[in-house]
Protein backbone atom coordinates (compact mmCIF):
# COMPACT_ATOMS: atom_id res chain seq x y z
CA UNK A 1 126.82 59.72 93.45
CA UNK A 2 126.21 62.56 91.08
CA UNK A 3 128.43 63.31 88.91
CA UNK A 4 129.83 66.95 87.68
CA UNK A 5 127.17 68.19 85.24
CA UNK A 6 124.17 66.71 87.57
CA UNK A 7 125.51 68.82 90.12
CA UNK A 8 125.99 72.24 88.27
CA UNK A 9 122.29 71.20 87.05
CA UNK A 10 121.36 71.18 90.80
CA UNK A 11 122.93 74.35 92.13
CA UNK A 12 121.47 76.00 88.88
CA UNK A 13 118.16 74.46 89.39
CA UNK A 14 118.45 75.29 93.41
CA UNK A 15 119.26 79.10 92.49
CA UNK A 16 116.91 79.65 90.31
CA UNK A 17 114.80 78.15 92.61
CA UNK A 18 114.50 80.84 95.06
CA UNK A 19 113.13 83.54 92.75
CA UNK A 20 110.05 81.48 92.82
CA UNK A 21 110.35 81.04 97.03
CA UNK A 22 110.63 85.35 96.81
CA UNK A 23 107.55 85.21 94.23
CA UNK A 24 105.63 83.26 96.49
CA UNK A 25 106.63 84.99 99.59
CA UNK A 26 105.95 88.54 98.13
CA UNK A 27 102.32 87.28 97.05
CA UNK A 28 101.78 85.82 100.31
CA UNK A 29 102.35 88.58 102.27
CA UNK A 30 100.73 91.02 99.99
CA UNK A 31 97.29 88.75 99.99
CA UNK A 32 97.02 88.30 103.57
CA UNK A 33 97.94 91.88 104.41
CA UNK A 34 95.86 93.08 101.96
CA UNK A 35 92.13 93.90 103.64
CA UNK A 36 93.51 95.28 107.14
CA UNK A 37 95.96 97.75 104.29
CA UNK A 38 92.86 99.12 102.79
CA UNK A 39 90.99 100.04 105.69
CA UNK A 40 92.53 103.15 105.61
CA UNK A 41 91.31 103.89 101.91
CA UNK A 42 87.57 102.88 103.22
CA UNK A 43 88.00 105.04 105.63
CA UNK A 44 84.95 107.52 104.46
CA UNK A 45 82.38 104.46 103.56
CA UNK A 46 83.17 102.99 107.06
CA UNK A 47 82.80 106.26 108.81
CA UNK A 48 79.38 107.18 106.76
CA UNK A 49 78.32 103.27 106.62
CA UNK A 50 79.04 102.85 110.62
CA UNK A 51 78.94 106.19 112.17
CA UNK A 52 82.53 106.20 113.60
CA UNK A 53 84.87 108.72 114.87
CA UNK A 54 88.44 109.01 113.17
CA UNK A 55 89.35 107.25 116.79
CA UNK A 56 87.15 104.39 115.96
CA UNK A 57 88.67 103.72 112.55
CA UNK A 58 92.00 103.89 114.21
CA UNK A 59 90.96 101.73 117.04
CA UNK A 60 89.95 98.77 113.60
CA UNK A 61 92.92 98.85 112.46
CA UNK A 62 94.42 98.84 115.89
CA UNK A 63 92.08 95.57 116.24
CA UNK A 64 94.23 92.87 113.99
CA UNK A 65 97.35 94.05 115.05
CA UNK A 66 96.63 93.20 118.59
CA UNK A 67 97.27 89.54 118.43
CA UNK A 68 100.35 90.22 117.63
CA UNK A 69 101.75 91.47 120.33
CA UNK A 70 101.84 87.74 121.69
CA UNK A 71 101.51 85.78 118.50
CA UNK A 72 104.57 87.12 116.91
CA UNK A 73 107.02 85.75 120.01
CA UNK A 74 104.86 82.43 119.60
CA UNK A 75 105.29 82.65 115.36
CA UNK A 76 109.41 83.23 116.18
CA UNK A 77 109.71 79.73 117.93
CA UNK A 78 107.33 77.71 115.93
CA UNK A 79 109.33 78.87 112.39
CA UNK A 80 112.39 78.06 114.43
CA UNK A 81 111.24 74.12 115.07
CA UNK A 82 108.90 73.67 112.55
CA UNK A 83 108.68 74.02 108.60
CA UNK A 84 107.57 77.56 107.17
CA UNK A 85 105.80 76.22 104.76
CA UNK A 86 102.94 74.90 107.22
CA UNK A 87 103.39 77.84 109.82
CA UNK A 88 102.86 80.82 107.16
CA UNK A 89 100.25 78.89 105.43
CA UNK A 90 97.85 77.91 108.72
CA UNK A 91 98.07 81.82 109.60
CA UNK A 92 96.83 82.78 105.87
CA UNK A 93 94.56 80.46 106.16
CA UNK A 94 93.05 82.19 109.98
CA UNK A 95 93.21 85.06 107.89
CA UNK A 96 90.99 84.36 104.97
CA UNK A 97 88.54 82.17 107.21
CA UNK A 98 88.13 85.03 109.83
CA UNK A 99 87.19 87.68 107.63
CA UNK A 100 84.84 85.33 105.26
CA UNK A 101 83.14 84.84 108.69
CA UNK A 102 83.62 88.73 109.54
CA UNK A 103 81.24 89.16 106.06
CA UNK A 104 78.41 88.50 108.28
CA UNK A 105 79.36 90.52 111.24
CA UNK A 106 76.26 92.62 112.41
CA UNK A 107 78.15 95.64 113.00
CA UNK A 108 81.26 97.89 114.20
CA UNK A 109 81.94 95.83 117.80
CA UNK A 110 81.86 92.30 116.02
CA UNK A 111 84.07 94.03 113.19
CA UNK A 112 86.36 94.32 115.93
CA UNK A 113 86.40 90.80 116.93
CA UNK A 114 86.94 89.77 113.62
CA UNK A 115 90.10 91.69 112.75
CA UNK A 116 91.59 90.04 116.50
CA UNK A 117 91.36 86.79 114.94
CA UNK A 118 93.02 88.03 111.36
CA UNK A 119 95.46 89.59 113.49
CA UNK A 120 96.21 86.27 115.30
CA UNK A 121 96.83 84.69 111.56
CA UNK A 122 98.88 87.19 110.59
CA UNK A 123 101.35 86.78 113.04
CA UNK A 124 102.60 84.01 110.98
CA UNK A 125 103.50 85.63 108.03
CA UNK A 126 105.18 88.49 108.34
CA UNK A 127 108.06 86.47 110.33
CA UNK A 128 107.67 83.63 108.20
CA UNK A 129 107.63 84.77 104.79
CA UNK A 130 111.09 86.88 106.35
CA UNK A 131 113.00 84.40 107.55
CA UNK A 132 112.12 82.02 103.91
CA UNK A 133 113.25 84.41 101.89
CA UNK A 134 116.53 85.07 104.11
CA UNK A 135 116.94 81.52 104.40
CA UNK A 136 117.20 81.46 100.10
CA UNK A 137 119.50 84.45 99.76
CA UNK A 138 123.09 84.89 101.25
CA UNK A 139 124.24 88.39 102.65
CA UNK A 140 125.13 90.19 99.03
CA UNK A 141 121.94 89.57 97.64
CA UNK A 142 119.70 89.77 100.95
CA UNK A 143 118.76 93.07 101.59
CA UNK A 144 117.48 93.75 97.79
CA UNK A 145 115.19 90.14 98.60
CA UNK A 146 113.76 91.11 101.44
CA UNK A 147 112.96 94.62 100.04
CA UNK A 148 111.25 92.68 97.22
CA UNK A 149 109.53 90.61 99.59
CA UNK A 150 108.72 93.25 102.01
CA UNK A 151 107.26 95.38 98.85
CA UNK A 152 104.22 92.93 98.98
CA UNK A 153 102.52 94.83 101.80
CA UNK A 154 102.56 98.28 100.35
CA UNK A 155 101.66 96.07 97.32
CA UNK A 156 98.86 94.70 98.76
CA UNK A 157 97.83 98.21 100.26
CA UNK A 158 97.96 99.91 96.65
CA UNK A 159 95.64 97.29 95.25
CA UNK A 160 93.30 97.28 98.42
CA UNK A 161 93.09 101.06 98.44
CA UNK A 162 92.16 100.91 94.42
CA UNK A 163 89.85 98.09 95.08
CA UNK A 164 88.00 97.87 98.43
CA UNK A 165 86.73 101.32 98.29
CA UNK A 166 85.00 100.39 95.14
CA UNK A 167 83.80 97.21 96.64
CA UNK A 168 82.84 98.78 99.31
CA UNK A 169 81.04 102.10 98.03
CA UNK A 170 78.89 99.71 95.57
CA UNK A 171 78.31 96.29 97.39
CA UNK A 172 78.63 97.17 101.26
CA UNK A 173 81.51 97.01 103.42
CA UNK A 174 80.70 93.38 104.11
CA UNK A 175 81.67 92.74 100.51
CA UNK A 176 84.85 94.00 100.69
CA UNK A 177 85.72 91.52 103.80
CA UNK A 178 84.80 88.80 101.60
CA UNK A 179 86.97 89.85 99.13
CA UNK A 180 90.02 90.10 101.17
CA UNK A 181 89.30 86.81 102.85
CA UNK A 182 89.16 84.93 99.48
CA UNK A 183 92.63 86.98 98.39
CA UNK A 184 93.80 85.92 101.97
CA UNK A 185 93.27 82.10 101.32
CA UNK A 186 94.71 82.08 97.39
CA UNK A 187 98.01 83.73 99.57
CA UNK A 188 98.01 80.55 101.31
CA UNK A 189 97.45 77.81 98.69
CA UNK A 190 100.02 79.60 96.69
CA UNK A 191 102.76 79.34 99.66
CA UNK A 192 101.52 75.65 100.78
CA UNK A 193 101.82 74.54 97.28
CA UNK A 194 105.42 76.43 96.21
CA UNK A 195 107.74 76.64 98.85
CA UNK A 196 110.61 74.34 99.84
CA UNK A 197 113.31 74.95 102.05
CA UNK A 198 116.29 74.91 100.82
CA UNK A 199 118.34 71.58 100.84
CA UNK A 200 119.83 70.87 104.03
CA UNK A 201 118.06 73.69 106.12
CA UNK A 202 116.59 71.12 107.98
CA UNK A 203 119.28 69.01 108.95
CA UNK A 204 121.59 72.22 109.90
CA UNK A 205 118.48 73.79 112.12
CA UNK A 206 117.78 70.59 113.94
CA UNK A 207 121.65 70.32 114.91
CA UNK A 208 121.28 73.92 115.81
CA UNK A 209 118.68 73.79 118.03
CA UNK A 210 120.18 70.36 119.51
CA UNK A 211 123.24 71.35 119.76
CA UNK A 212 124.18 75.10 120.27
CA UNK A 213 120.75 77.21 120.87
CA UNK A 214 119.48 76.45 124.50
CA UNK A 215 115.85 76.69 125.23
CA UNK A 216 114.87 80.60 125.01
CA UNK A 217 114.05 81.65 128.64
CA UNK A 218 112.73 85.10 129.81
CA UNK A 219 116.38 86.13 131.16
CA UNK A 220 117.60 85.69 127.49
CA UNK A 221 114.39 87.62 126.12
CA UNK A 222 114.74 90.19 128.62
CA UNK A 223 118.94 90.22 128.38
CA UNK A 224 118.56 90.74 124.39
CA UNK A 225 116.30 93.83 124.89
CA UNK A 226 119.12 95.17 126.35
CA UNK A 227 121.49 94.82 124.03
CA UNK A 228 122.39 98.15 122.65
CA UNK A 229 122.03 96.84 118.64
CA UNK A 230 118.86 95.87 119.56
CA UNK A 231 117.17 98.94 121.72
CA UNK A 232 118.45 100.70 117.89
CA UNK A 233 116.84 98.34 115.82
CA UNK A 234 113.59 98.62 118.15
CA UNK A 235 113.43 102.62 118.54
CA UNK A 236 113.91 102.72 114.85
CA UNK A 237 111.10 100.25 113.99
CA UNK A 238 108.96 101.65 116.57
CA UNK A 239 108.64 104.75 115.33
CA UNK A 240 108.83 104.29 111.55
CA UNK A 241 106.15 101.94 111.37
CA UNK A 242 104.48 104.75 113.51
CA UNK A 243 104.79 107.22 110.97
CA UNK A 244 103.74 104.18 108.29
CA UNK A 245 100.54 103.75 110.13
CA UNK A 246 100.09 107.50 110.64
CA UNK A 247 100.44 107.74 106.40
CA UNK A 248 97.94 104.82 106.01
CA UNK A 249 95.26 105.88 108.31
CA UNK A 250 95.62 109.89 107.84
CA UNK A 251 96.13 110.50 103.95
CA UNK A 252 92.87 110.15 102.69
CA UNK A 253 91.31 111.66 105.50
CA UNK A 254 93.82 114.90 105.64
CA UNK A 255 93.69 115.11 101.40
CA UNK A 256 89.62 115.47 101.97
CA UNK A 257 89.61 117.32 105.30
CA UNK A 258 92.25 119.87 104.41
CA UNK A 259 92.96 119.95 100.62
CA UNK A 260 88.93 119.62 99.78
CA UNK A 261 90.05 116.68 97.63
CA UNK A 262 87.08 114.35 96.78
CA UNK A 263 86.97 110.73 98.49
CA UNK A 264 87.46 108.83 95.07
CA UNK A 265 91.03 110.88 94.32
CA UNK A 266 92.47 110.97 97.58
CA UNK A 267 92.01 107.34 97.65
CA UNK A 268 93.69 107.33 93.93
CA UNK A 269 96.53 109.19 95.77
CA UNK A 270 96.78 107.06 98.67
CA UNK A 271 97.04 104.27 96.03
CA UNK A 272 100.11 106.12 94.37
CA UNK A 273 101.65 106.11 98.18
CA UNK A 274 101.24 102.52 98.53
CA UNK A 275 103.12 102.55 94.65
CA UNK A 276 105.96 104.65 95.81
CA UNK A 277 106.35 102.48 99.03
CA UNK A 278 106.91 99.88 96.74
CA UNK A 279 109.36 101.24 95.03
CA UNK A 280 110.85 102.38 98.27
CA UNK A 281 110.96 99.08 99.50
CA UNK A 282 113.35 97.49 97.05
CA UNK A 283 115.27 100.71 95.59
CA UNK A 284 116.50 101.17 99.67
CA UNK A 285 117.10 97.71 100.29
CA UNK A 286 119.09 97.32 97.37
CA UNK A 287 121.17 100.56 98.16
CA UNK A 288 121.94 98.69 101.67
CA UNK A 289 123.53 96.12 99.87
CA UNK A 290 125.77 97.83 98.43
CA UNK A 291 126.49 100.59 100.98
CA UNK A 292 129.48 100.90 102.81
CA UNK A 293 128.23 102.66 105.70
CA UNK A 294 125.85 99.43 106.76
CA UNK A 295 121.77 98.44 106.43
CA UNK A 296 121.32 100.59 109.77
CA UNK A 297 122.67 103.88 107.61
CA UNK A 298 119.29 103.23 105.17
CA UNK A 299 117.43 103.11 107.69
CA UNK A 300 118.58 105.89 109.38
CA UNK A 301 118.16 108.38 106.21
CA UNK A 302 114.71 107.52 106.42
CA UNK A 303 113.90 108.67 109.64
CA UNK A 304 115.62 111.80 108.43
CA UNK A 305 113.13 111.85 105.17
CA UNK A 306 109.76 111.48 106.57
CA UNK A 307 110.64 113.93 109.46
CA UNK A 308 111.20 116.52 106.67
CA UNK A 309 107.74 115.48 104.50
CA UNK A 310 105.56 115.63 107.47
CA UNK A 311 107.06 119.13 108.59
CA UNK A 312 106.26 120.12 104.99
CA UNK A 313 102.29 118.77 105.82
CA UNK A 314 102.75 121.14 108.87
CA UNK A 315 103.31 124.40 106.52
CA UNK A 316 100.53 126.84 104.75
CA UNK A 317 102.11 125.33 101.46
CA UNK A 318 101.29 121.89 102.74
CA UNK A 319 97.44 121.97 102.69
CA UNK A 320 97.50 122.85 99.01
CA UNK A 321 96.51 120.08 96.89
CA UNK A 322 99.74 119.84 94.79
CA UNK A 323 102.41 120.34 98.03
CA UNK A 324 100.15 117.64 100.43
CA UNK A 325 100.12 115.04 97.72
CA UNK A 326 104.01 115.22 96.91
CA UNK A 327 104.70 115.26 100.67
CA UNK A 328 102.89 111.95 101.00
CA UNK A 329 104.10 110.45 98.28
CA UNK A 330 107.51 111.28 99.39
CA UNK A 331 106.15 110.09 103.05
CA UNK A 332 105.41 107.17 101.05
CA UNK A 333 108.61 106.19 99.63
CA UNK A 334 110.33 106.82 102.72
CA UNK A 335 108.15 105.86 105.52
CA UNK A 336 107.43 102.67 104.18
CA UNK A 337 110.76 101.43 102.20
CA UNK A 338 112.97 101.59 105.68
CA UNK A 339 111.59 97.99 106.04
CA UNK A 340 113.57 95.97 103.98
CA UNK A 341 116.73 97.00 105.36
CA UNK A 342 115.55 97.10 108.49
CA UNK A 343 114.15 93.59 108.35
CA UNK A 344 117.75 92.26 106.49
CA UNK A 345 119.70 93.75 109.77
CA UNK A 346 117.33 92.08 112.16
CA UNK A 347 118.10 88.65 110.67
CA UNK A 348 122.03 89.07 109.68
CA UNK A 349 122.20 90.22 113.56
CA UNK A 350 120.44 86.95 114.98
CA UNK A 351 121.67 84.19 116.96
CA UNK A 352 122.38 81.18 114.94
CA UNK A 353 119.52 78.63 114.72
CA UNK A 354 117.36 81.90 116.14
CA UNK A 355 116.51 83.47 112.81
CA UNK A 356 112.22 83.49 113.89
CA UNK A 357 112.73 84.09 117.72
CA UNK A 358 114.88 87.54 116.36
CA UNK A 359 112.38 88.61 114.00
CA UNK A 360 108.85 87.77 116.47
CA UNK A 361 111.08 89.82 119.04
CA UNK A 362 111.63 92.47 116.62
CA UNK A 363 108.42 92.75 115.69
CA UNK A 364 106.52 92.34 118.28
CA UNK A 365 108.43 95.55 119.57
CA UNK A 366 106.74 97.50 116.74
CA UNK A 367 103.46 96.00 117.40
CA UNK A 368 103.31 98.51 120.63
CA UNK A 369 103.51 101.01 118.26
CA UNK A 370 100.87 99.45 115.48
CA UNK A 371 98.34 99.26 118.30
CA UNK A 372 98.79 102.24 120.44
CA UNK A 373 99.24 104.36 117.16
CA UNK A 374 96.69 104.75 115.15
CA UNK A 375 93.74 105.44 117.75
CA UNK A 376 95.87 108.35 119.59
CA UNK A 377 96.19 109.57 115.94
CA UNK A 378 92.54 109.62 115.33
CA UNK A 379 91.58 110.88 118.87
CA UNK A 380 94.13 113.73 118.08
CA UNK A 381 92.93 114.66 115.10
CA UNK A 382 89.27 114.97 116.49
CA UNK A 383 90.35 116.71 120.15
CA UNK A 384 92.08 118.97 117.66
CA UNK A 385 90.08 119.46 114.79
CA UNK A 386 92.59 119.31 112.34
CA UNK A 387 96.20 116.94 111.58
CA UNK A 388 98.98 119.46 112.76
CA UNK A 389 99.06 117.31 116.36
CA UNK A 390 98.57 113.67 114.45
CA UNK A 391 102.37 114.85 112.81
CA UNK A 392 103.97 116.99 115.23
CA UNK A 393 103.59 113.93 117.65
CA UNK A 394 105.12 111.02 114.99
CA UNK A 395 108.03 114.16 114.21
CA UNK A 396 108.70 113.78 117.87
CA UNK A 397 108.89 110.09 117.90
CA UNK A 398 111.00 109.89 114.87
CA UNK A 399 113.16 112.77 116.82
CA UNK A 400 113.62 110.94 119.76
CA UNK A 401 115.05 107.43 118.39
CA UNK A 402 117.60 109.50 115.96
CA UNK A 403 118.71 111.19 119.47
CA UNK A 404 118.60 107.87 121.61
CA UNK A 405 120.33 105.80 118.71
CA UNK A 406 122.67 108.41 118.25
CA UNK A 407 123.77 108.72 121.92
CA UNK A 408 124.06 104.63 121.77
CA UNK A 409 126.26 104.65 118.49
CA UNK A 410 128.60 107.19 119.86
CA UNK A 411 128.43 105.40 123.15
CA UNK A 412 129.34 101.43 121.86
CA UNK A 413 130.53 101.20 117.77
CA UNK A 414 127.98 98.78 116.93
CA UNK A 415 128.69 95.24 115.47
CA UNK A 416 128.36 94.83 111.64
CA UNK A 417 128.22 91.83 109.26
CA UNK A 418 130.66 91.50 106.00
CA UNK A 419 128.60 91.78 102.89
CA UNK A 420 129.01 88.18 101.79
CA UNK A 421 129.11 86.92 105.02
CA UNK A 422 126.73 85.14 107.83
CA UNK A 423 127.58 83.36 110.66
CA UNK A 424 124.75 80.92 110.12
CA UNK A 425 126.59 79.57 107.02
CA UNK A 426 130.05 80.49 106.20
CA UNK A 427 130.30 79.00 102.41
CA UNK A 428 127.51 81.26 101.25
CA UNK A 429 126.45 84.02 103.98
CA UNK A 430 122.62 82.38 103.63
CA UNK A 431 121.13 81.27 107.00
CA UNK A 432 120.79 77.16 106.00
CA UNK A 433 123.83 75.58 103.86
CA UNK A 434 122.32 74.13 100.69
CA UNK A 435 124.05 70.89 100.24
């Protein structure tokens, strides 16, 4: 039996704890994520090195986020049955393996191949390192972890766009693959090696799953599509992470197409992007935790934001040097820090014991948009000859899911969680009950 002090020793020792499971589960994501975010930023070398069209660059980074679209569902129900530790790390490890074998890749078509098989690791870890870090943190603290954690793919972007370039510019683009698949696998050592559930997660989701959470069949896939929370959450996601791939693939290329800024500093810029996404990350998840309006508000002043920067790109002003690069940065704090909310209302709105199934679902959603995307983007831009399309068609996307959502909202008052409160765990509003 332990006594008093042992057990204000363990709770201390347990929450402090899971600053080390959102340490690991920031660097995870940000090392696996982190070749596929700089492709962008090598967008020149690939196009000179290669020979491609601003389609065909869109069409690689299309590539690894194919998978996806399947593996993501899969991901959901193995984190929901099995520990995250092993899920999240096999995926890293796909990762790192495929694109160490992708150094040798003869050329553009078995490039392709190779980012299908990073894709197919990565499905792992963007649901997995979610759902650890939600698992750690109860509802008042929640949205500012998973804006943390979510920070660690714009953080992995910034330091890809600063460093593959480079890489790739001096060594060869094959170089640079290495690179990422050697930051890939220290991602997955590092999350194999440090993370723990918390106590009694396992005990509570195995009860769960026996108990109360029937097998997921189609009709209950297809029946929570319909739910009106949900068709928000997914017209939201779908088109911000639209306009986030439209920033990634388009900046560098629009700064040196249209501003006549050189490869090396629109690349430098694109790297301050990634920086402010950061920052937009956790400053926006933290201001959902403490909003009174719910997460869903956040993420609804974003899609309000980025449709103003890209209508600036759209002015005369905007293809000036000085206008184009605040506009993206802007584009850059917005369009990527929506996520952490986001991702902190898709899990305080999931079934209990169904934490993984809601976020694959969720995601896999957006992963239309990742893959569809960026090669319409690029095949605009060169049917065009210039970006005004590329943005006036991610305006209209934004557009559309602030009309739909709004129509929806008015239609049904949608359901919101307490701050402080979860229906997976009562005591503590965390999604497992440490004992």
């Amino acid at each position: 039996m332990i006594g008093g002090d042992d057990a204000t020793r363990y709770r201390d020792d347990v929450t402090r704890y899971r600053w080390t499971v959102l340490a690991v589960a920031t660097f995870t994501q940000a090392a696996s994520g982190f070749f596929v975010q700089g492709i962008g930023a090598m967008g020149i070398v690939l196009r000179h090195e290669l020979g491609l069209s601003a389609a065909q660059l869109g069409l690689l980074i299309s590539a690894a986020q194919l998978a996806p679209l399947v593996g993501l569902t899969i991901a959901g129900e193995l984190l929901d049955r099995y520990d995250e530790r092993w899920v999240v790390g096999a995926g890293a490890c796909v990762v790192g393996l495929a694109l160490g074998v992708g150094s040798l890749a003869p050329g553009y078509a078995s490039l392709l191949c190779v980012l299908l098989v990073v894709g197919a690791g990565y499905s792992t870890v963007q649901p997995g390192g979610s759902k650890s870090v939600a698992s750690w943190f109860d509802a008042s603290r929640r949205g500012f972890a998973m804006g943390v954690r979510q920070a660690g793919l714009p953080l992995g972007a910034a330091l890809a766009s600063a460093v593959l370039p480079v890489l790739a510019d001096v060594y060869g683009w094959r170089t640079a693959l290495l690179a990422g698949g050697l930051v890939a696998l220290l991602g997955a050592a590092a999350f194999m090696g440090l993370y723990r559930r918390p106590p009694g997660q396992v005990a509570l989701q195995v009860k769960e799953l026996n108990t109360t959470s029937p097998p997921v069949s189609r009709a209950t896939r297809l029946r929570l599509l319909r739910e009106p929370s949900m068709v928000r959450i997914m017209l939201s996601g779908a088109s911000l992470i639209s306009v986030q791939s439209g920033v990634g693939i388009l900046t560098v290329l629009y700064l040196h197409d249209v501003a006549s800024v050189g490869a090396g500093p629109a690349a430098l810029v694109l790297v301050v992007v990634q920086i402010a996404g950061v920052a937009g990350r956790i400053v926006l998840a933290a201001r959902s935790d403490r909003g009174t309006a719910g997460r869903y508000a956040t993420v609804r002043l974003c899609m309000v934001a980025v449709v103003v920067g890209m209508a600036v790109l759209l002015t005369p002003p905007g293809r000036s040097t000085a206008v184009a690069c605040c506009a993206l940065v802007w584009l850059g704090f917005f369009g990527f820090g929506w996520y952490g909310p986001w991702v902190a209302h898709v899990t305080e709105s999931a079934p209990p014991g169904r934490t993984g199934f809601a976020l694959g679902l969720a995601m896999s959603v957006n992963q239309i948009a990742i893959v569809a995307v960026p090669p319409v983007l690029g095949l605009l831009t060169d049917l065009t000859g210039g970006f005004a399309a590329a943005w006036g068609l991610l305006i209209a996307m934004v557009l559309a899911a602030l009309t739909i959502s709004a129509r929806a909202e008015r239609g049904r008052r949608p359901h919101r969680l307490r701050a402080g409160h979860d229906h997976n765990c009562p005591e503590t509003g965390a999604t497992s009950c440490p004992s």
